[in-house]
Protein backbone atom coordinates (compact mmCIF):
# COMPACT_ATOMS: atom_id res chain seq x y z
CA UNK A 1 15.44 9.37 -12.21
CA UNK A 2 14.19 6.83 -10.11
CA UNK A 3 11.49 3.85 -11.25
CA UNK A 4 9.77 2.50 -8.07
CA UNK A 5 7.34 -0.53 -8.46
CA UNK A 6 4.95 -1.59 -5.85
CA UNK A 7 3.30 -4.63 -6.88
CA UNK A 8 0.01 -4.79 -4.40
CA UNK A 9 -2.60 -8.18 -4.88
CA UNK A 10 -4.74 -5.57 -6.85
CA UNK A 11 -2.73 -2.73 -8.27
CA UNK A 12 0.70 -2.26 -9.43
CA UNK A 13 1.44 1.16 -8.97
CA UNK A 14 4.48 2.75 -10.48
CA UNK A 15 6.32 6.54 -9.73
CA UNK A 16 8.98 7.96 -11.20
CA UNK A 17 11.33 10.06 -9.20
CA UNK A 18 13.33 13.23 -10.10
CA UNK A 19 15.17 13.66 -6.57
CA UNK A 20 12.56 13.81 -3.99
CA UNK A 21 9.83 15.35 -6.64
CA UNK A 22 7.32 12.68 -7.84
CA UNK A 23 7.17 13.43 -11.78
CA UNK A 24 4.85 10.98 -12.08
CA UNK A 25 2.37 7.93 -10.92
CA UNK A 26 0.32 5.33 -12.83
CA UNK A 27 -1.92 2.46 -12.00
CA UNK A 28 -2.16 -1.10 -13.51
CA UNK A 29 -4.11 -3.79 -12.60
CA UNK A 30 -1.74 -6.91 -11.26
CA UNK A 31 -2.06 -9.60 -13.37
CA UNK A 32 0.64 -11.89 -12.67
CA UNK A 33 0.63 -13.14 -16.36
CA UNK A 34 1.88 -10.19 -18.08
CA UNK A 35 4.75 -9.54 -20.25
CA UNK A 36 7.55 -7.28 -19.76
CA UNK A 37 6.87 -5.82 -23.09
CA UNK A 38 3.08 -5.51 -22.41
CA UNK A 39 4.03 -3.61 -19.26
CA UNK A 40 6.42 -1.63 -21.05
CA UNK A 41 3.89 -0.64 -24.17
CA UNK A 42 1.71 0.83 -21.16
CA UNK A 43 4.03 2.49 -18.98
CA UNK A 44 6.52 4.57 -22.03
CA UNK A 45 3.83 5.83 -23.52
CA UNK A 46 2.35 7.24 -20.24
CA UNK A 47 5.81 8.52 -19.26
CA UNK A 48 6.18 10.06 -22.61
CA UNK A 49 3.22 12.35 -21.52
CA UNK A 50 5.24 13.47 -18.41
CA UNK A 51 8.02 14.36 -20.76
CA UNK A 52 10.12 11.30 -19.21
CA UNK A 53 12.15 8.75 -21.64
CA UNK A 54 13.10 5.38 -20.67
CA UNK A 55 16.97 6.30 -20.96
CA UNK A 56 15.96 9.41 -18.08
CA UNK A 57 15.40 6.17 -15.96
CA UNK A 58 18.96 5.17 -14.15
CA UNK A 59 17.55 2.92 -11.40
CA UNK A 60 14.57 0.90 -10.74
CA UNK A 61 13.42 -0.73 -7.21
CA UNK A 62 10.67 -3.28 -7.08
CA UNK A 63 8.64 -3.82 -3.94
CA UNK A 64 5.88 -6.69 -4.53
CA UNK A 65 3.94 -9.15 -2.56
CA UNK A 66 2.80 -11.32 -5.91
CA UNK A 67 5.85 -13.30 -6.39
CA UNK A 68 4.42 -14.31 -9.64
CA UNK A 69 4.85 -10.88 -11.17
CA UNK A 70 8.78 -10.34 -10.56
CA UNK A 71 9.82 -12.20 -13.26
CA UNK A 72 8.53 -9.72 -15.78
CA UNK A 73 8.87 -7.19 -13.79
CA UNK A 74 12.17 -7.52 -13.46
CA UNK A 75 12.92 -8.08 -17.53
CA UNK A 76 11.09 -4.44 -17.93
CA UNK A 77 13.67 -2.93 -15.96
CA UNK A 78 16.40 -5.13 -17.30
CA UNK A 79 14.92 -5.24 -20.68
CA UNK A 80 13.83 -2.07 -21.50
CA UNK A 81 15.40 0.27 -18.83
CA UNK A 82 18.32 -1.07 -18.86
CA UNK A 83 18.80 -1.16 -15.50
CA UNK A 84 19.51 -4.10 -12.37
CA UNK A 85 16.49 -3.53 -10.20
CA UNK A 86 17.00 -3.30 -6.36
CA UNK A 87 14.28 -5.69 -4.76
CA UNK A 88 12.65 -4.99 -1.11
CA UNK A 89 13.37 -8.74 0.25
CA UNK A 90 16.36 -9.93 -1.16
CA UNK A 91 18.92 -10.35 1.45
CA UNK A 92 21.45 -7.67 -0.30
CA UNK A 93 18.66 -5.37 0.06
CA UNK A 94 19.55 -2.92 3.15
CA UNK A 95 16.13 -1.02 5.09
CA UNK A 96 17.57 0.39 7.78
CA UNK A 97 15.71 -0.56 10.14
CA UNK A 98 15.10 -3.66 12.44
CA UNK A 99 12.55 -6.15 11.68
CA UNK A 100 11.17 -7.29 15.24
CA UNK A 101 8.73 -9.68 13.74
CA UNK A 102 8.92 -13.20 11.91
CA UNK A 103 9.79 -13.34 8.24
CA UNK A 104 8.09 -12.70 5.55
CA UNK A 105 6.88 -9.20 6.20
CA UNK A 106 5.00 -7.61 3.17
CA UNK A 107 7.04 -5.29 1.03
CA UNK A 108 4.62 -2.75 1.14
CA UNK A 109 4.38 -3.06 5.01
CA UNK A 110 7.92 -2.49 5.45
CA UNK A 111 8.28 0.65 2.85
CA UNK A 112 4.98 1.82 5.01
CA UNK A 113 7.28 1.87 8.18
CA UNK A 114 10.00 3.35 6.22
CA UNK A 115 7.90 6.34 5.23
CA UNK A 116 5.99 6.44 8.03
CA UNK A 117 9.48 7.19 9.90
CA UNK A 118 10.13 10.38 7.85
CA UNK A 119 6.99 11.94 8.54
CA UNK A 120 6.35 11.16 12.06
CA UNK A 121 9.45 9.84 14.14
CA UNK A 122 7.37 8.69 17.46
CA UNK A 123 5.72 5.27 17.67
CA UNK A 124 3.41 4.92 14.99
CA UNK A 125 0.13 2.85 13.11
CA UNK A 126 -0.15 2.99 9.30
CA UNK A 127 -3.69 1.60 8.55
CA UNK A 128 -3.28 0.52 4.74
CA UNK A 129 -6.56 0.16 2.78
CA UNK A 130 -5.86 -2.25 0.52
CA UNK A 131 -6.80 -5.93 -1.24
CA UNK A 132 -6.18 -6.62 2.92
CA UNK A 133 -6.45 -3.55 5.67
CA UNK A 134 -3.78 -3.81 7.51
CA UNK A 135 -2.08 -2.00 10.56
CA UNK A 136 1.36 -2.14 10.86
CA UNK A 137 3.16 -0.80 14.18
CA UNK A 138 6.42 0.84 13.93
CA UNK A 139 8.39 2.54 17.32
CA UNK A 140 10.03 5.63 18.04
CA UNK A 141 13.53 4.18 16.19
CA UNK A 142 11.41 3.21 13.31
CA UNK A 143 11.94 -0.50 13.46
CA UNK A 144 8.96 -2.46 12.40
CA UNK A 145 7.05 -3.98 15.35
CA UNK A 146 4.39 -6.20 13.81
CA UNK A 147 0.49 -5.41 13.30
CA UNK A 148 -2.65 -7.16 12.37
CA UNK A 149 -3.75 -8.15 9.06
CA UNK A 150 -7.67 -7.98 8.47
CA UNK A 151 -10.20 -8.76 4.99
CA UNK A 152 -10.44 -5.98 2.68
CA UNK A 153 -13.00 -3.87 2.43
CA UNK A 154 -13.75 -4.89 -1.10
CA UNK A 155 -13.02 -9.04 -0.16
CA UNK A 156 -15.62 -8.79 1.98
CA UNK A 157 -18.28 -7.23 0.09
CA UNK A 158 -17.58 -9.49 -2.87
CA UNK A 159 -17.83 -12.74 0.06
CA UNK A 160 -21.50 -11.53 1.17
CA UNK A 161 -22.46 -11.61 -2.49
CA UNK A 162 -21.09 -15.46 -3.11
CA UNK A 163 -21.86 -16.82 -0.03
CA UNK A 164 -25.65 -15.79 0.00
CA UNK A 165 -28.18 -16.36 -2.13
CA UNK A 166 -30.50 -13.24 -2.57
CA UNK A 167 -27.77 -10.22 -1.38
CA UNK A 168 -26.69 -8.67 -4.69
CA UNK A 169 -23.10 -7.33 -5.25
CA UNK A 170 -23.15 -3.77 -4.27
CA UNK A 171 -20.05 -0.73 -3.95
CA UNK A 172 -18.68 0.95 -0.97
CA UNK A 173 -20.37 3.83 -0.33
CA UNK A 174 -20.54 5.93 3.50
CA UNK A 175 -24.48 5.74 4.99
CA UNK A 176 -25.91 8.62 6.99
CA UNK A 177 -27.39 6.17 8.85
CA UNK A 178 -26.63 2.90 10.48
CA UNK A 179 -30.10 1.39 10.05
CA UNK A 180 -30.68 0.70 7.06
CA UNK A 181 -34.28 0.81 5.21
CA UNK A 182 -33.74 -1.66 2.61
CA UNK A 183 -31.48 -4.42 2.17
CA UNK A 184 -29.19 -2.67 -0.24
CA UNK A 185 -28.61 -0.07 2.53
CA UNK A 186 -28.49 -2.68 5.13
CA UNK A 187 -25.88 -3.94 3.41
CA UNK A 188 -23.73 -1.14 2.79
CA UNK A 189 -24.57 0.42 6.22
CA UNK A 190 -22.97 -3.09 7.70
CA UNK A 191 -19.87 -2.95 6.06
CA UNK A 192 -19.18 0.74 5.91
CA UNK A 193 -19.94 1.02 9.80
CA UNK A 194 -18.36 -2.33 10.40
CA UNK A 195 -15.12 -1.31 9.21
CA UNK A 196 -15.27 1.68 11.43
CA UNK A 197 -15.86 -0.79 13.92
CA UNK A 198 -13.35 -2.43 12.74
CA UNK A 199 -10.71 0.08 12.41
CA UNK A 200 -11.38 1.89 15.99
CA UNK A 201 -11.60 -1.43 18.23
CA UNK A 202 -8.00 -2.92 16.74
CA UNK A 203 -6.73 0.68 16.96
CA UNK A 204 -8.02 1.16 20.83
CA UNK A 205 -6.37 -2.45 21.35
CA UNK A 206 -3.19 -1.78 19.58
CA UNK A 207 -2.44 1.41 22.13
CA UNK A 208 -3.50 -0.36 24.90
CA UNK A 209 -0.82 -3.12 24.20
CA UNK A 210 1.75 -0.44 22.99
CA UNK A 211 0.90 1.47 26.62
CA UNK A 212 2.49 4.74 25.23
CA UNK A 213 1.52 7.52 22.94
CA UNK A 214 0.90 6.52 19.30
CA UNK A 215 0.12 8.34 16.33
CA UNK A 216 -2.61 6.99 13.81
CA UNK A 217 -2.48 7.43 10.19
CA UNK A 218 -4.06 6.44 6.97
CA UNK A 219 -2.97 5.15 3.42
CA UNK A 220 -4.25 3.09 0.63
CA UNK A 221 -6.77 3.54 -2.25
CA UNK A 222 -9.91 3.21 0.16
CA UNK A 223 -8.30 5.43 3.13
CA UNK A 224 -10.11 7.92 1.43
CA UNK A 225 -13.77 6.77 2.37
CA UNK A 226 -12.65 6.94 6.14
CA UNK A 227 -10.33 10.21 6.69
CA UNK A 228 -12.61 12.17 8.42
CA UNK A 229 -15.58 9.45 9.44
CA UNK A 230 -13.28 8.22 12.50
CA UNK A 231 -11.54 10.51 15.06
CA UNK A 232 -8.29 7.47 15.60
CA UNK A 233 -7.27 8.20 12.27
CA UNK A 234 -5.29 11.42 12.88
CA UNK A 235 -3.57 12.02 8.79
CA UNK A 236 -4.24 10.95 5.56
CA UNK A 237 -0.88 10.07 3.63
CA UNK A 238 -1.40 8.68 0.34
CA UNK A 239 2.49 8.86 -1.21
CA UNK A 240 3.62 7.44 2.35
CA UNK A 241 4.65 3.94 0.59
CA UNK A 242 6.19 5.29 -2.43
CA UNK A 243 8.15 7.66 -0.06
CA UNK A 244 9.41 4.85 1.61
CA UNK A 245 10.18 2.75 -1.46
CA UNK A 246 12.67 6.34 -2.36
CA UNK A 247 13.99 6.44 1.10
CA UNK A 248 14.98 2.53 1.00
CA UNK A 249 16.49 3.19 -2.56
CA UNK A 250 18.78 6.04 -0.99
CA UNK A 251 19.91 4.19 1.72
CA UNK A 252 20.92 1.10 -0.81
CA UNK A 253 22.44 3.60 -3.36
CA UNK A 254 23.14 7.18 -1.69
C-alpha cells in the first residue's frame, strides 16, 4: 500500500492506496512544528479503523509546499513506516512531464497537472480552492504550462476583518442576491460574487491567451461552494491531486 502526503499551507491531507483503490483519507491541520511521533499517534490510530497497519504501508511519497514540515514528515515515514519517502521536487524525483515554466512550481500544482492528464488528455485548467486559488494550465501532452496564482477565499475574508475597523469576521456562505441588505450580507455577497468574478474573468482570459479549446475543472476544499454557481467550471474533481500524487509514484517505482 501506498502513503501519499500532500502538505497544503492549511491542511495536510494524507491517502492510503491499495492499487488504484483509495482505502482511506484523513485531514490534519499543517502546523509546521509537529513531531513525527505526534503525526504518527494521529494517523495509526485512524488507519487502524480502515483495517490498515503501518507494516501494510511499503512506500510513502510526500508532496508539500511548507518546507518546514518535511523534516518530520519525512522521520514518520522513515521512523515509523519504515520506509524512504519519494519527494515531488527533489531532482531524482521523475513526473513525466515537462515543466514549461520557471522553478519552483508548487507540488500540489504539478500532481494537479498530473491527474488532471488522466482524466482529461486535451489542454486543460485545474482551478484549486485552496489557502491560494489557483489555476494552473496544462496542454494536450500534459506538460505544465504555467497559471495564475490569486488570494484565497478564506485570506481574504480574514484581511477585510483586520484591515477595517467595524466589519466583523464572517464565513463563506453563497447569497441569493448580490445586493446585500445589511452589512453582514454585503459582505458575504462581495466576496462570494467576487470570486465568481474572479474565477470567470481569469478563466475567459486564460482561453483567450491559450486560443484553442480548453476544458475547465474544479478541485480543492472550497470548489465545492462554486460547482454549479458558474457555467466555466465544467467538473468537480476532488481526488484529482491525490490521483496525481499515485500516478507520479508509479512512474518513479512501476
Amino acid at each position: 500500500m501506498l502513503l501519499a502526503i500532500n502538505a497544503n499551507n492549511t491542511n495536510t491531507k494524507f491517502a492510503v492506496f491499495d492499487g488504484a483503490k483509495i482505502v482511506g483519507e484523513w485531514r490534519s491541520q499543517t502546523v509546521a512544528a509537529r513531531t513525527s511521533d505526534e503525526y504518527a499517534v494521529w494517523l495509526t490510530h485512524l488507519m487502524a479503523l480502515k483495517g490498515v497497519k503501518p507494516a501494510d504501508i511499503n512506500g510513502v511519497l510526500i508532496a508539500s509546499v511548507v518546507p518546514q514540515a518535511n523534516f518530520n514528515l519525512r522521520l514518520l515515514s522513515t521512523g515509523h513506516f519504515g520506509q524512504e519517502p519519494l519527494i515531488v521536487g527533489d531532482p531524482s524525483c521523475k513526473l513525466g512531464i515537462e515543466i514549461k515554466a520557471e522553478p519552483p512550481v508548487g507540488a500540489d500544482r504539478l500532481a494537479n497537472t498530473v491527474g488532471g492528464h488522466l482524466k482529461y488528455p486535451g489542454a486543460l485548467v485545474v482551478v484549486d480552492f485552496g489557502t491560494a486559488t489557483t489555476f494552473d494550465v496544462k496542454d494536450e501532452q500534459g506538460n505544465y504550462c504555467g497559471g495564475v496564482i490569486a488570494p484565497g477565499i478564506n485570506l481574504s475574508l480574514e484581511a477585510l476583518h483586520a484591515a477595517t475597523a467595524m466589519l466583523p469576521r464572517i464565513a463563506l456562505e453563497p447569497t441569493k442576491t448580490v445586493i446585500g441588505t445589511n452589512t453582514l450580507a454585503c459582505m458575504q455577497s462581495g466576496v462570494y460574487w467576487g470570486y465568481i468574478g474572479l474565477i470567470e474573468g481569469i478563466v475567459a482570459r486564460i482561453k483567450v491567451e491559450w486560443g484553442r479549446p480548453m476544458t475547465v475543472i474544479a478541485t480543492g476544499g472550497l470548489a465545492p461552494v462554486f460547482h454549479g454557481v458558474t457555467t466555466v467550471i465544467e467538473a468537480l474533481e476532488p481526488d484529482i491531486t491525490m490521483m496525481g500524487l499515485l500516478e507520479i509514484w508509479r512512474r518513479n517505482r512501476g
